[in-house]
Protein backbone atom coordinates (compact mmCIF):
# COMPACT_ATOMS: atom_id res chain seq x y z
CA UNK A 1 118.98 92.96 112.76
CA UNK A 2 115.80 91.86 114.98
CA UNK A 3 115.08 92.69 118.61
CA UNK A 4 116.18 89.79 119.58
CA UNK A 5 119.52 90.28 118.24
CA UNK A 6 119.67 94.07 119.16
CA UNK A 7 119.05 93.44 122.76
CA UNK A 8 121.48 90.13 123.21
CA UNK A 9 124.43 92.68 121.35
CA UNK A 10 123.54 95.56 123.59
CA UNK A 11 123.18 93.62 126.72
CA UNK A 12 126.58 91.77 126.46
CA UNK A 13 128.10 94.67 125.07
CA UNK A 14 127.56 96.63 128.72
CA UNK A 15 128.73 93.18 130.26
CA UNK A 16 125.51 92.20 131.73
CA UNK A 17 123.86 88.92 131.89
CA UNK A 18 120.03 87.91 131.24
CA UNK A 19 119.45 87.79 134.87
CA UNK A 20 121.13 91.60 135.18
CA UNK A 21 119.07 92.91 132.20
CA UNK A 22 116.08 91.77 133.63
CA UNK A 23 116.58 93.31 137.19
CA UNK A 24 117.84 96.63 135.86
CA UNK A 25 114.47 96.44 133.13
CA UNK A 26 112.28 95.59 135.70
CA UNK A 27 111.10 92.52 134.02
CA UNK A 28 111.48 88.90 134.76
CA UNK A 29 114.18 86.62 133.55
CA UNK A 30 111.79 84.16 131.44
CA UNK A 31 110.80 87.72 129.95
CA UNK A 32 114.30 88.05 128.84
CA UNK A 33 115.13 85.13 127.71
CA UNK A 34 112.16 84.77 125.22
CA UNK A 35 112.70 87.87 123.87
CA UNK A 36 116.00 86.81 123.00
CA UNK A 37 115.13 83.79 121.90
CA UNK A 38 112.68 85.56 119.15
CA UNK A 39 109.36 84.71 120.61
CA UNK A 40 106.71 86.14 118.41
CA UNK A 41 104.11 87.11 121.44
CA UNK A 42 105.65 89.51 123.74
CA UNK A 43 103.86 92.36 124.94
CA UNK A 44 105.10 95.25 123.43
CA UNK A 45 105.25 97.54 126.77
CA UNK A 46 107.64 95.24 127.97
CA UNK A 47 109.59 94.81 125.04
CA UNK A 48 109.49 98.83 124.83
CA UNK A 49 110.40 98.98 128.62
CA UNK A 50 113.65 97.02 127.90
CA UNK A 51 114.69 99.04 124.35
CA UNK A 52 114.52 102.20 126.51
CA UNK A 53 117.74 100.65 128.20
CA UNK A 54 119.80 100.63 125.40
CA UNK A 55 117.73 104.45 123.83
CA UNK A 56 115.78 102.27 121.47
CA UNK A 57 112.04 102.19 120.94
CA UNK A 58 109.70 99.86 118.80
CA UNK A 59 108.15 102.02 115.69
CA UNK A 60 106.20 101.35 112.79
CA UNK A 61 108.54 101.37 109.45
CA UNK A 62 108.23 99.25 106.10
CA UNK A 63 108.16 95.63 105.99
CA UNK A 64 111.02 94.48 104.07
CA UNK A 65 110.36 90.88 103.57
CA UNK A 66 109.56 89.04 101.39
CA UNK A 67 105.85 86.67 101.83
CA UNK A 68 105.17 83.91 99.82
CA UNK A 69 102.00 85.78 97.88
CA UNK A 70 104.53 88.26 96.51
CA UNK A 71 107.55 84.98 95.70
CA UNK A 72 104.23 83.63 93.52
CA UNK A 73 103.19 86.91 92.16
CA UNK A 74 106.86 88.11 91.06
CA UNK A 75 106.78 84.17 89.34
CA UNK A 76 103.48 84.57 87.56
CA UNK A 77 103.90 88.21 86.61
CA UNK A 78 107.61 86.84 85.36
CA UNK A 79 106.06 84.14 83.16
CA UNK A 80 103.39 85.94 81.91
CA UNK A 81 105.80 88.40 80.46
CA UNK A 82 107.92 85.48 78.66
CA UNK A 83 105.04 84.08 77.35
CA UNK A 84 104.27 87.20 75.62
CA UNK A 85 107.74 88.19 74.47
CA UNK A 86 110.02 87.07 71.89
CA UNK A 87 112.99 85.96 74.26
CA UNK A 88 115.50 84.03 73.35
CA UNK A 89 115.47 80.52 75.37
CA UNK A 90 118.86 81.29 76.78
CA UNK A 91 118.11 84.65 77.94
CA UNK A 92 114.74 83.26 79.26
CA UNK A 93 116.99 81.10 81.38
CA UNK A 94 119.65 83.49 82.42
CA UNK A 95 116.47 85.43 83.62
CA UNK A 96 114.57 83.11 85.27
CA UNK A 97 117.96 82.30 87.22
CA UNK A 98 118.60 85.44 88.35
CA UNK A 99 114.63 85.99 89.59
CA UNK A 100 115.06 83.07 91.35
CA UNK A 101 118.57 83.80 92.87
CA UNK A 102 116.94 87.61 93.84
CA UNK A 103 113.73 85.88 95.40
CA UNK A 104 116.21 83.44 97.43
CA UNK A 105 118.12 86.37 98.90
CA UNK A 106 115.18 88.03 99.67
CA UNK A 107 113.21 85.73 101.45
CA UNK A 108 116.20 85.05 103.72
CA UNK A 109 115.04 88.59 105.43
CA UNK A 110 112.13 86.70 106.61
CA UNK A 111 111.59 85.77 110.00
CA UNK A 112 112.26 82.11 110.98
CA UNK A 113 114.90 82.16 107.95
């Protein structure tokens, strides 16, 4: 779940509109509304100022997704280790498949997906 998301389900969940949460935050509504909206640039005293409504504060904790360096290096390490083994060209397949399904459900965790 982002921010964004966590924000929009806790604010409608205590029934109050953008304009409400911003009031109550003590932010403006444009403030609001790009946060949940996903904007990227938000100052992060702000965004902290409105978590602390709902009990929720921004922390450091692993990144999860998936970047397009480690989609390439998963492929090249992947290939590297068929060309050296003596795989059958079916399992090859069925494998390559399956890295490719894994790497497709993965990336979906990315932002902007």
């Amino acid at each position: 779940m982002t921010i964004a998301e966590f924000v929009k389900e806790r604010r409608k969940k205590q029934h109050w509109t953008q304009k409400d949460l911003a009031f109550y935050g003590g932010v403006g509504l444009r403030f609001i509304r790009e946060l949940e909206q996903g904007k990227t640039t938000l100052r992060m005293d702000k965004v902290n100022q409105i978590l602390d409504m709902f009990g929720a504060v921004l922390t450091p904790g692993p990144n999860r997704r998936l970047t397009g360096r480690m989609v390439a290096a998963v492929r090249e390490h992947l290939d590297e280790a068929i060309a050296r083994s003596f795989l059958s060209d079916g399992f090859v397949d069925r494998l390559r498949k399956l890295v490719a399904h894994t790497l497709s459900v993965l990336a979906l965790d990315r932002p902007g997906k």
